[in-house]
C-alpha atoms as a PDB file:
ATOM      1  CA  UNK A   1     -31.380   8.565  -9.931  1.00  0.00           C
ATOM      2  CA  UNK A   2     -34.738   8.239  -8.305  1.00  0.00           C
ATOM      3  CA  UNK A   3     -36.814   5.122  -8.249  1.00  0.00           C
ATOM      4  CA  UNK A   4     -38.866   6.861 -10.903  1.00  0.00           C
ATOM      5  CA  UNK A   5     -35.870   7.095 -12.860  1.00  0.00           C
ATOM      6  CA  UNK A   6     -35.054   3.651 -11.934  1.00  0.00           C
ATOM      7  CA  UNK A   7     -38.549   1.672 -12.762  1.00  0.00           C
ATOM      8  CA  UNK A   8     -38.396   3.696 -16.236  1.00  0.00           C
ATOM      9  CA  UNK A   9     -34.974   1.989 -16.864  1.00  0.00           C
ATOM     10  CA  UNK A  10     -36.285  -1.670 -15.343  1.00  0.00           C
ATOM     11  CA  UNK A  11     -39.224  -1.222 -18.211  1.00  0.00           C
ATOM     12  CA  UNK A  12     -36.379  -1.168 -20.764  1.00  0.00           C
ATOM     13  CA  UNK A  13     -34.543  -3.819 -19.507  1.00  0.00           C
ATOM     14  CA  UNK A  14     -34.360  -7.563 -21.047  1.00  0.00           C
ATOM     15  CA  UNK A  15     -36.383 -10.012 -18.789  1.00  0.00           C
ATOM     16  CA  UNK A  16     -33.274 -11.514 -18.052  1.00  0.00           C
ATOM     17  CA  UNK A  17     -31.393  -8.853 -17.060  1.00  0.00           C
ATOM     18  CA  UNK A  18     -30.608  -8.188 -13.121  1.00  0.00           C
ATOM     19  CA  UNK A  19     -29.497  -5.429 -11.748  1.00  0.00           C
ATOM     20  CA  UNK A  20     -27.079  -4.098  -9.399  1.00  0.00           C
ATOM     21  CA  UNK A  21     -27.741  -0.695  -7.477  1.00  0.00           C
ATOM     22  CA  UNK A  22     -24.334   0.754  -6.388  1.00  0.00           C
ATOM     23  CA  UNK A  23     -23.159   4.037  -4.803  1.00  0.00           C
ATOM     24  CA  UNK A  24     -26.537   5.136  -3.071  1.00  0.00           C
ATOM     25  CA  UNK A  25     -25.726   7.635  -0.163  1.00  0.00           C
ATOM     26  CA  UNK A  26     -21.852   8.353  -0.945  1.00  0.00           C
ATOM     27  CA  UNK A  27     -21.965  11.332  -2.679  1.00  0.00           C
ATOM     28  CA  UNK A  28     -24.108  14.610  -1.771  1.00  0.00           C
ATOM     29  CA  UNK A  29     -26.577  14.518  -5.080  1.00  0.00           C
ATOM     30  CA  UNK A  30     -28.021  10.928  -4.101  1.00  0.00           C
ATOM     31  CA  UNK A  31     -31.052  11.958  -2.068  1.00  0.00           C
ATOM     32  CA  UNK A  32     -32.758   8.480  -2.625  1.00  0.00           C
ATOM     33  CA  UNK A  33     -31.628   6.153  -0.065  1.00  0.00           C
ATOM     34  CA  UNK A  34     -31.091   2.108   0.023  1.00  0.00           C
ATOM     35  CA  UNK A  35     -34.071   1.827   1.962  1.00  0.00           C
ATOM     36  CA  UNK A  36     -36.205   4.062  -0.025  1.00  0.00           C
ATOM     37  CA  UNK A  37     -35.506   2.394  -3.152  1.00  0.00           C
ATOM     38  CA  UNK A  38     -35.722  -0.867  -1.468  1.00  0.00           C
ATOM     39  CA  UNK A  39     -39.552  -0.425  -0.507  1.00  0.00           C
ATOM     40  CA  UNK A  40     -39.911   1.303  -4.629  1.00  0.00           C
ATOM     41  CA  UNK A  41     -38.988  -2.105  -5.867  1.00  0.00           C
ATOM     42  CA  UNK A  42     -40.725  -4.763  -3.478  1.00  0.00           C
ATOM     43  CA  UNK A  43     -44.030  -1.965  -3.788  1.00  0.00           C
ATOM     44  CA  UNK A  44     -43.864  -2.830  -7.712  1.00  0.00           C
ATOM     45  CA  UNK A  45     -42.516  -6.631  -7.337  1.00  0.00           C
ATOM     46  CA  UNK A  46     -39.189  -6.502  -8.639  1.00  0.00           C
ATOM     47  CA  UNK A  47     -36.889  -6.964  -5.644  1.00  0.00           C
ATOM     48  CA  UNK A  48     -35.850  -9.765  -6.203  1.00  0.00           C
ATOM     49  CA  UNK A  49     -33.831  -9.016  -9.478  1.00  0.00           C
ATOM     50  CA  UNK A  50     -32.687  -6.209  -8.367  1.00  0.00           C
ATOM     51  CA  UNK A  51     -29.637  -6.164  -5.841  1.00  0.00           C
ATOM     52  CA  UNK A  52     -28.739  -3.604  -3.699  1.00  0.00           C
ATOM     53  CA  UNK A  53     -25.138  -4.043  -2.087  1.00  0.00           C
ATOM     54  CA  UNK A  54     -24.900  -2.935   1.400  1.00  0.00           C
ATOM     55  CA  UNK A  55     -21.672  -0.972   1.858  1.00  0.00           C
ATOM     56  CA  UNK A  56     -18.413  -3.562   1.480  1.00  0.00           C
ATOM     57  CA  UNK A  57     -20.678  -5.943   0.327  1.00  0.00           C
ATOM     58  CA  UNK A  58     -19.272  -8.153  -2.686  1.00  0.00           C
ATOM     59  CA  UNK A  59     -21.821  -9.653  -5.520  1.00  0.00           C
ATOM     60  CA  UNK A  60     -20.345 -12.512  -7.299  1.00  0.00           C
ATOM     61  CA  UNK A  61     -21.641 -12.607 -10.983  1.00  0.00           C
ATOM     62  CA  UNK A  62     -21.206 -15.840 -13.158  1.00  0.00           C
ATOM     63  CA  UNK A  63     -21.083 -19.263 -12.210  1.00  0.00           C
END
C-alpha cells in the first residue's frame, strides 16, 4: 500500500476513525517505508490520527 493508496482509504474513513499502520518494511513487496509515509501524512495534516508503531511497539486501544 502506498500513501496514495493510503490517503484514498483516509477519504473513506469516518471522522472518528484512527488508524493504525502495521507491518511496513517486513516483507519484500512493502517498498513504502515508515518514514516515507510518515512525511505523506503530516504533508496532508493527518498525522496525528494516524499511528504508526515502531517495531515492538504496543498501542493500547480503549480506555
Amino acid at each position: 500500500m502506498s500513501d496514495t493508496n493510503f490517503l484514498q482509504l483516509w477519504r473513506h474513513a469516518n471522522s472518528n476513525t484512527n488508524i493504525i499502520v502495521v507491518h511496513l518494511e517486513t516483507v519484500n513487496h512493502c517498498r513504502q517505508s515508515r518514514d516515507q509515509l510518515r512525511q505523506a501524512l503530516e504533508d496532508q495534516g493527518i498525522s496525528n490520527r494516524v499511528h504508526i508503531p515502531a517495531d515492538g511497539e504496543s498501542i493500547r486501544l480503549g480506555t
